[in-house]
N, C-alpha and C. Protein backbone atom coordinates (compact mmCIF):
# COMPACT_ATOMS: atom_id res chain seq x y z
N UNK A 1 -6.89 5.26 12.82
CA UNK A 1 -7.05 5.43 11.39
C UNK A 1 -5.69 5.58 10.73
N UNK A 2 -5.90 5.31 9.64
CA UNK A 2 -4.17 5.45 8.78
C UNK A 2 -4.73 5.50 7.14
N UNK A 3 -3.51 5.55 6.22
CA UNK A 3 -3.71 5.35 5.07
C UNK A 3 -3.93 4.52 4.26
N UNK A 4 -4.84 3.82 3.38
CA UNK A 4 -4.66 2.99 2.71
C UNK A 4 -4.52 2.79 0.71
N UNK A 5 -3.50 2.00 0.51
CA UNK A 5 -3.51 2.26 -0.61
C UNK A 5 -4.69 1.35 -1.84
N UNK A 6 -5.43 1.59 -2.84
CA UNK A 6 -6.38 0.93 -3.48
C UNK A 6 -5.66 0.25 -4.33
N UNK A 7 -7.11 0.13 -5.38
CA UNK A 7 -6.48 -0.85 -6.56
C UNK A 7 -5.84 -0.44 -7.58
N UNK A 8 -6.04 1.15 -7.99
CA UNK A 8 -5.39 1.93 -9.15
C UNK A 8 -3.57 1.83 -8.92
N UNK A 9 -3.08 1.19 -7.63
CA UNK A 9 -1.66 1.18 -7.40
C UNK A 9 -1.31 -0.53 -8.58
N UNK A 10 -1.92 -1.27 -8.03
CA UNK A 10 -2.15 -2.63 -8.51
C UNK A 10 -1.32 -2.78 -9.55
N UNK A 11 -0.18 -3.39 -9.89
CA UNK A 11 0.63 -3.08 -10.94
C UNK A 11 1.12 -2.37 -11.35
N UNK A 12 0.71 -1.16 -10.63
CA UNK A 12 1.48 0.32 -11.28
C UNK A 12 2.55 0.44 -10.45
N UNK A 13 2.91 0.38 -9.27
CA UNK A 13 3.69 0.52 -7.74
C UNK A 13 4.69 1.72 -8.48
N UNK A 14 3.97 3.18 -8.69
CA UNK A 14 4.95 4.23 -9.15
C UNK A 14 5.87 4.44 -8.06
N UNK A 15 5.56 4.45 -6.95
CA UNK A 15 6.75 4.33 -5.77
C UNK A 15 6.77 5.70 -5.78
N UNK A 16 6.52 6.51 -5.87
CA UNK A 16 6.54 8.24 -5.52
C UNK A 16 5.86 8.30 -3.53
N UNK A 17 5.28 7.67 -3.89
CA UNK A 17 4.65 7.65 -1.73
C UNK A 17 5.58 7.23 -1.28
N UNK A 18 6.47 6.31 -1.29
CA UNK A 18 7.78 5.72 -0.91
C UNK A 18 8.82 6.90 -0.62
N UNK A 19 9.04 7.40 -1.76
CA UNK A 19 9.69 8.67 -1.56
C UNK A 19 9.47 9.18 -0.81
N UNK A 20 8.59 10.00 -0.41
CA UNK A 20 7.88 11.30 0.36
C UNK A 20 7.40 10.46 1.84
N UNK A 21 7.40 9.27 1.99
CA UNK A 21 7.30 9.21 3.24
C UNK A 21 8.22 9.33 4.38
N UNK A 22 8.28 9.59 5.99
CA UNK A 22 8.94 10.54 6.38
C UNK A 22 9.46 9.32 7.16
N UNK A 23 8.45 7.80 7.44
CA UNK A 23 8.46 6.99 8.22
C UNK A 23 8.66 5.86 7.56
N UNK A 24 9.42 5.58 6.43
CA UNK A 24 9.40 4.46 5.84
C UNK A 24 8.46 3.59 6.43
N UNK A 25 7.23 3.44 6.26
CA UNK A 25 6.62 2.47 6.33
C UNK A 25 5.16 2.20 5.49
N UNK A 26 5.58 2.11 3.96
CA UNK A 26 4.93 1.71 2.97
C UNK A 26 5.72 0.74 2.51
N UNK A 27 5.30 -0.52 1.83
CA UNK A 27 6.07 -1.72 2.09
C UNK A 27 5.50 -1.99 0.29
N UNK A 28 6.37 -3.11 0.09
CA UNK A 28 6.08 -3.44 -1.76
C UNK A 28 5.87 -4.86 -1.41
N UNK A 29 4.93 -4.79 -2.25
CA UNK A 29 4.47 -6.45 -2.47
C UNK A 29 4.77 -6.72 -3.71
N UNK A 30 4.01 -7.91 -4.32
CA UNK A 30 4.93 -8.78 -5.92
C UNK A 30 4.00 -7.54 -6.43
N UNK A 31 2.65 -6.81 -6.11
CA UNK A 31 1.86 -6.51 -7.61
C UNK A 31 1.46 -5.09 -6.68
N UNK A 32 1.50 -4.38 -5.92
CA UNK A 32 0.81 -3.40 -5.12
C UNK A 32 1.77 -3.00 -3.97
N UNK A 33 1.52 -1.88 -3.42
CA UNK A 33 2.20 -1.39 -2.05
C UNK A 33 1.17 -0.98 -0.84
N UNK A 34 1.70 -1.35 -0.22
CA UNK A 34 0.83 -1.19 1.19
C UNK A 34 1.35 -0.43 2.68
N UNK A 35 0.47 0.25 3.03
CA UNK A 35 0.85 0.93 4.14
C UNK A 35 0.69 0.34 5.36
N UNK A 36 1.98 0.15 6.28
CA UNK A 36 1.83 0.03 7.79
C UNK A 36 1.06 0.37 8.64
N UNK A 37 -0.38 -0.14 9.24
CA UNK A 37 -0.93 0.69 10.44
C UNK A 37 -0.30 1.23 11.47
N UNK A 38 0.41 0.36 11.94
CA UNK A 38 1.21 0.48 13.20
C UNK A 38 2.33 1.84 13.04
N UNK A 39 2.65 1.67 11.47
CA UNK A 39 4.31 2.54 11.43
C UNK A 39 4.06 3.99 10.93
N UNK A 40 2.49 3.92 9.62
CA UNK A 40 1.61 5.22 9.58
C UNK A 40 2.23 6.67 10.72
N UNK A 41 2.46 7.76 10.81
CA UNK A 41 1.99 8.57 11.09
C UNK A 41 0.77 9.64 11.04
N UNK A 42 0.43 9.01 10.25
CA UNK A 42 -0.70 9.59 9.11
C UNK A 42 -0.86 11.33 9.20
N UNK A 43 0.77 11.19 8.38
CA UNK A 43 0.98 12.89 7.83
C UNK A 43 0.29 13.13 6.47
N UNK A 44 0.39 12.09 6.11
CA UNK A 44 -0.67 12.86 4.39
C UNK A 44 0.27 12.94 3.52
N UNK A 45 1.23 12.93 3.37
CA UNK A 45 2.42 13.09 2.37
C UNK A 45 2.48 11.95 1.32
N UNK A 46 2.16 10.97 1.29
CA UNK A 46 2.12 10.34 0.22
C UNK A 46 0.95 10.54 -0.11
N UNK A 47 -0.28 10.72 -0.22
CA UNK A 47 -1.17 11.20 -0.86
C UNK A 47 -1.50 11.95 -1.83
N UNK A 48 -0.81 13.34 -1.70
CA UNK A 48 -0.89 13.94 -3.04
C UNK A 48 0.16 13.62 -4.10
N UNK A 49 0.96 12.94 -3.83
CA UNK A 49 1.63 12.68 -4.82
C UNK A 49 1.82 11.59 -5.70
N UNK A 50 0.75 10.91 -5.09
CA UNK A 50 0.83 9.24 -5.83
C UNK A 50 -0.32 9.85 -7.58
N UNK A 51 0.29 9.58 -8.42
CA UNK A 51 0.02 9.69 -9.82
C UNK A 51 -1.30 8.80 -10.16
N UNK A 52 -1.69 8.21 -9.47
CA UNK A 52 -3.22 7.37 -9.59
C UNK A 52 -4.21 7.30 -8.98
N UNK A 53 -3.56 8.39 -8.16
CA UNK A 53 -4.76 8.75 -7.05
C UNK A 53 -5.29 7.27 -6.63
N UNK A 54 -4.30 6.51 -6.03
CA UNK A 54 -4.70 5.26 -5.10
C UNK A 54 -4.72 5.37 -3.62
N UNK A 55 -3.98 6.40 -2.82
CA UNK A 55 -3.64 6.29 -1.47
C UNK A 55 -5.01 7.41 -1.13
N UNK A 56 -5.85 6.65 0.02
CA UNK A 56 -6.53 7.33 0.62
C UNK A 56 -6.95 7.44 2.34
N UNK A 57 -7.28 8.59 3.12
CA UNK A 57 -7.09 7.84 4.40
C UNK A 57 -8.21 7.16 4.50
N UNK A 58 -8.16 5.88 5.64
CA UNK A 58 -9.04 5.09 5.82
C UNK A 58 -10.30 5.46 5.69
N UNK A 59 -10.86 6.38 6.46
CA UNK A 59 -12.31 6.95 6.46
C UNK A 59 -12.84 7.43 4.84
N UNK A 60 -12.04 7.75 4.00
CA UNK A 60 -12.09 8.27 2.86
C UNK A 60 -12.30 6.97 1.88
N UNK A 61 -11.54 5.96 2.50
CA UNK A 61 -11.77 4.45 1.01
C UNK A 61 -13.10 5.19 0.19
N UNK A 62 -13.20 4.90 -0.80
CA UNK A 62 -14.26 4.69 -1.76
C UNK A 62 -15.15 3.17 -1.48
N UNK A 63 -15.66 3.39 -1.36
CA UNK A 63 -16.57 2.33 -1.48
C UNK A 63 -16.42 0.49 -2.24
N UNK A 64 -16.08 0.87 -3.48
CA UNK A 64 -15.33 -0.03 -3.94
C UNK A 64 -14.32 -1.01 -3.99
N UNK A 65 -13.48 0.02 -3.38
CA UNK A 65 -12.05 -0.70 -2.45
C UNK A 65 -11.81 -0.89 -1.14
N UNK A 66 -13.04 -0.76 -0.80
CA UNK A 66 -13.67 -0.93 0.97
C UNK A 66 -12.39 -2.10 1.07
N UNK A 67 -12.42 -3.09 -0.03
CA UNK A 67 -12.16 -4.44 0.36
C UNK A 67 -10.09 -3.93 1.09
N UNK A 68 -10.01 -2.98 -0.01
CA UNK A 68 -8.07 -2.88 0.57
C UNK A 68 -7.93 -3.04 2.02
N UNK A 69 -8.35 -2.13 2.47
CA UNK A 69 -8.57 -2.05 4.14
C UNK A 69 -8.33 -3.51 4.40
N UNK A 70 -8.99 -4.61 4.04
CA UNK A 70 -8.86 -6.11 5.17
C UNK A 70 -7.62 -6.44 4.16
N UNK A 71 -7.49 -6.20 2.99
CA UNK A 71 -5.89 -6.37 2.51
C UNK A 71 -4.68 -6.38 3.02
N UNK A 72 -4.79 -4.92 3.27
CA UNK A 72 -3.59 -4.25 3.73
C UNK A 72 -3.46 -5.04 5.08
N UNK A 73 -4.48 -5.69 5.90
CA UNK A 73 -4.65 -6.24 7.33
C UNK A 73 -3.92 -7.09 7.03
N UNK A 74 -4.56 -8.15 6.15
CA UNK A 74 -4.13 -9.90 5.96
C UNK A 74 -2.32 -9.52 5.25
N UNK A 75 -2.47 -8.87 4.30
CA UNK A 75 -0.48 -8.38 3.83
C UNK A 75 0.27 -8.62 4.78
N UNK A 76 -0.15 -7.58 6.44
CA UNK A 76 0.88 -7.47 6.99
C UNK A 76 0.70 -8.50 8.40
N UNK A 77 -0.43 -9.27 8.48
CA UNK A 77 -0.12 -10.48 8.92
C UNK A 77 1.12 -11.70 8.70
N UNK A 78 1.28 -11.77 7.38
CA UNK A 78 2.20 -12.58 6.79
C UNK A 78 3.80 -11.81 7.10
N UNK A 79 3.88 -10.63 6.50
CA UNK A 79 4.70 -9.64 7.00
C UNK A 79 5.28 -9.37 8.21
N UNK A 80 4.20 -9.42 9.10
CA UNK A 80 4.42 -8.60 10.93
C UNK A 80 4.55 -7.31 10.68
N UNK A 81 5.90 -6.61 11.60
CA UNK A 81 6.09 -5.02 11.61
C UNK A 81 7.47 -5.14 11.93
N UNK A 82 8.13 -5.29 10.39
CA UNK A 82 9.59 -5.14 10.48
C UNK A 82 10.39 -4.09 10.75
N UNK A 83 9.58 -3.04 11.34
CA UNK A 83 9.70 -1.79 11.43
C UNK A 83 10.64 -0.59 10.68
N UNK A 84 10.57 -1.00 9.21
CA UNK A 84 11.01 -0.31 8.27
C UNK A 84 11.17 -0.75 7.15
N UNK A 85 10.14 -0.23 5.72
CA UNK A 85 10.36 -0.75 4.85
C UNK A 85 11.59 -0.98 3.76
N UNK A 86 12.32 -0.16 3.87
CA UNK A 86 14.12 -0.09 3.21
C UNK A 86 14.64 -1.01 3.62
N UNK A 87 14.43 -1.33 4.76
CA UNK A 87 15.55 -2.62 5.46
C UNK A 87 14.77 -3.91 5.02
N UNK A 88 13.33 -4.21 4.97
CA UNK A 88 12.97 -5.35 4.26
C UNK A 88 12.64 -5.71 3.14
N UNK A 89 12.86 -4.77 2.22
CA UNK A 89 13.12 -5.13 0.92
C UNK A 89 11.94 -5.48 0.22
N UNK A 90 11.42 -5.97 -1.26
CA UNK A 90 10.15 -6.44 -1.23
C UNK A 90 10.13 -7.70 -1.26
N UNK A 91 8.65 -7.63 -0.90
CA UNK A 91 8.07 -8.69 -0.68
C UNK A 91 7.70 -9.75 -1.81
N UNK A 92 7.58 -11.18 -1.88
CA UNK A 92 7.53 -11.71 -3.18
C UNK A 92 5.99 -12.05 -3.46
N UNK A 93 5.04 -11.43 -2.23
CA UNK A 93 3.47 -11.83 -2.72
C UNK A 93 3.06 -11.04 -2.25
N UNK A 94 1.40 -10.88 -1.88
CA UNK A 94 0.45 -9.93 -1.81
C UNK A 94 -0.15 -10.66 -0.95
N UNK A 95 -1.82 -9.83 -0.70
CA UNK A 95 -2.49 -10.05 -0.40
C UNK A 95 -3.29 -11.14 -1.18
N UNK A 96 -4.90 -12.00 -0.55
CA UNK A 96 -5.24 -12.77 -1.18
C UNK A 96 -6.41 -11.46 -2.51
N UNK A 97 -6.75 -10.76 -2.27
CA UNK A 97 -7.42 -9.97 -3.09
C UNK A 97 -6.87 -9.34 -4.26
N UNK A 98 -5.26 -8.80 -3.66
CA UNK A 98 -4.44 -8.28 -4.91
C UNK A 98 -4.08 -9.55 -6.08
N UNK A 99 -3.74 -10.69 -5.05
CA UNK A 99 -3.50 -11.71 -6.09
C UNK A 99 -4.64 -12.06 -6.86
N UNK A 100 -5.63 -12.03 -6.57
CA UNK A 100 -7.04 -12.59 -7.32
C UNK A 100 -7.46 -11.68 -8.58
N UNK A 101 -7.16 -10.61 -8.45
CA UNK A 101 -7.24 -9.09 -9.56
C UNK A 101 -6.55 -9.83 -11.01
N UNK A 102 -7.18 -9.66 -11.96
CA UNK A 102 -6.87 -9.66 -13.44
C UNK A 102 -5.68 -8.00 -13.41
N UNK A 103 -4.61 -8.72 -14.17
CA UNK A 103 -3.16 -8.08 -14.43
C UNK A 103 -4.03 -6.45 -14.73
N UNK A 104 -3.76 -5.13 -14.27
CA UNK A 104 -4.02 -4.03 -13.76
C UNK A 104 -3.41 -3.26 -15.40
N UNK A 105 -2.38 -3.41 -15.05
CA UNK A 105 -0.67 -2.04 -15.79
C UNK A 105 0.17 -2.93 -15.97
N UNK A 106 1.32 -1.82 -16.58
CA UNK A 106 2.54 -2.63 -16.27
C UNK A 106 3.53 -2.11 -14.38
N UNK A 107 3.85 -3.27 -14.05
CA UNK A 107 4.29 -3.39 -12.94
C UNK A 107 5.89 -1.88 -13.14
N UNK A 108 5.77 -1.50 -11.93
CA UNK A 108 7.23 -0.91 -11.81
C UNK A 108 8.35 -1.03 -11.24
């Protein structure tokens, strides 16, 4: 199990979980951020602090955003496990679901 981030991030990418993570491994896409399974520790630290209450652990998804979960999968297919998000910089696309979403916020 690990964390996953929903759709309330979707354009918003406040980047505060970025901060507070201990394992760099929350990664930026063109419209959303996504968490590493593999790189997860799943300490919980970006959780309370994300301002949109988007990051939840897996077992917890809401129902709705069931769909992030195969997101966050297919993201880091394209991706792999560069094993640290600082060193790879962002990414210039998403997932096929984030891309399909009508414009959210303004991006950060």
């Amino acid at each position: 199990m690990t964390y996953v981030i929903a759709q309330p991030c979707v354009d918003v990418k406040d980047k505060s979980c970025i901060e507070e993570c201990p394992v760099d491994c929350i990664y930026e896409g063109q419209r959303a951020l996504y968490i590493h399974a593999d790189e997860c520790v799943d300490c919980g630290a970006c959780e309370p602090v994300c301002p949109v209450e988007a990051v939840f652990f897996e077992s917890d998804l809401p129902g709705r955003w069931q769909g992030f979960h195969q997101s966050t999968v297919e993201f880091f297919e394209t991706v792999g496990s560069p094993g640290g998000a600082a060193s790879s910089g962002p990414y210039g696309h998403d997932s096929a679901l984030v891309s399909a979403l009508e414009p959210q916020g303004v991006a950060g």
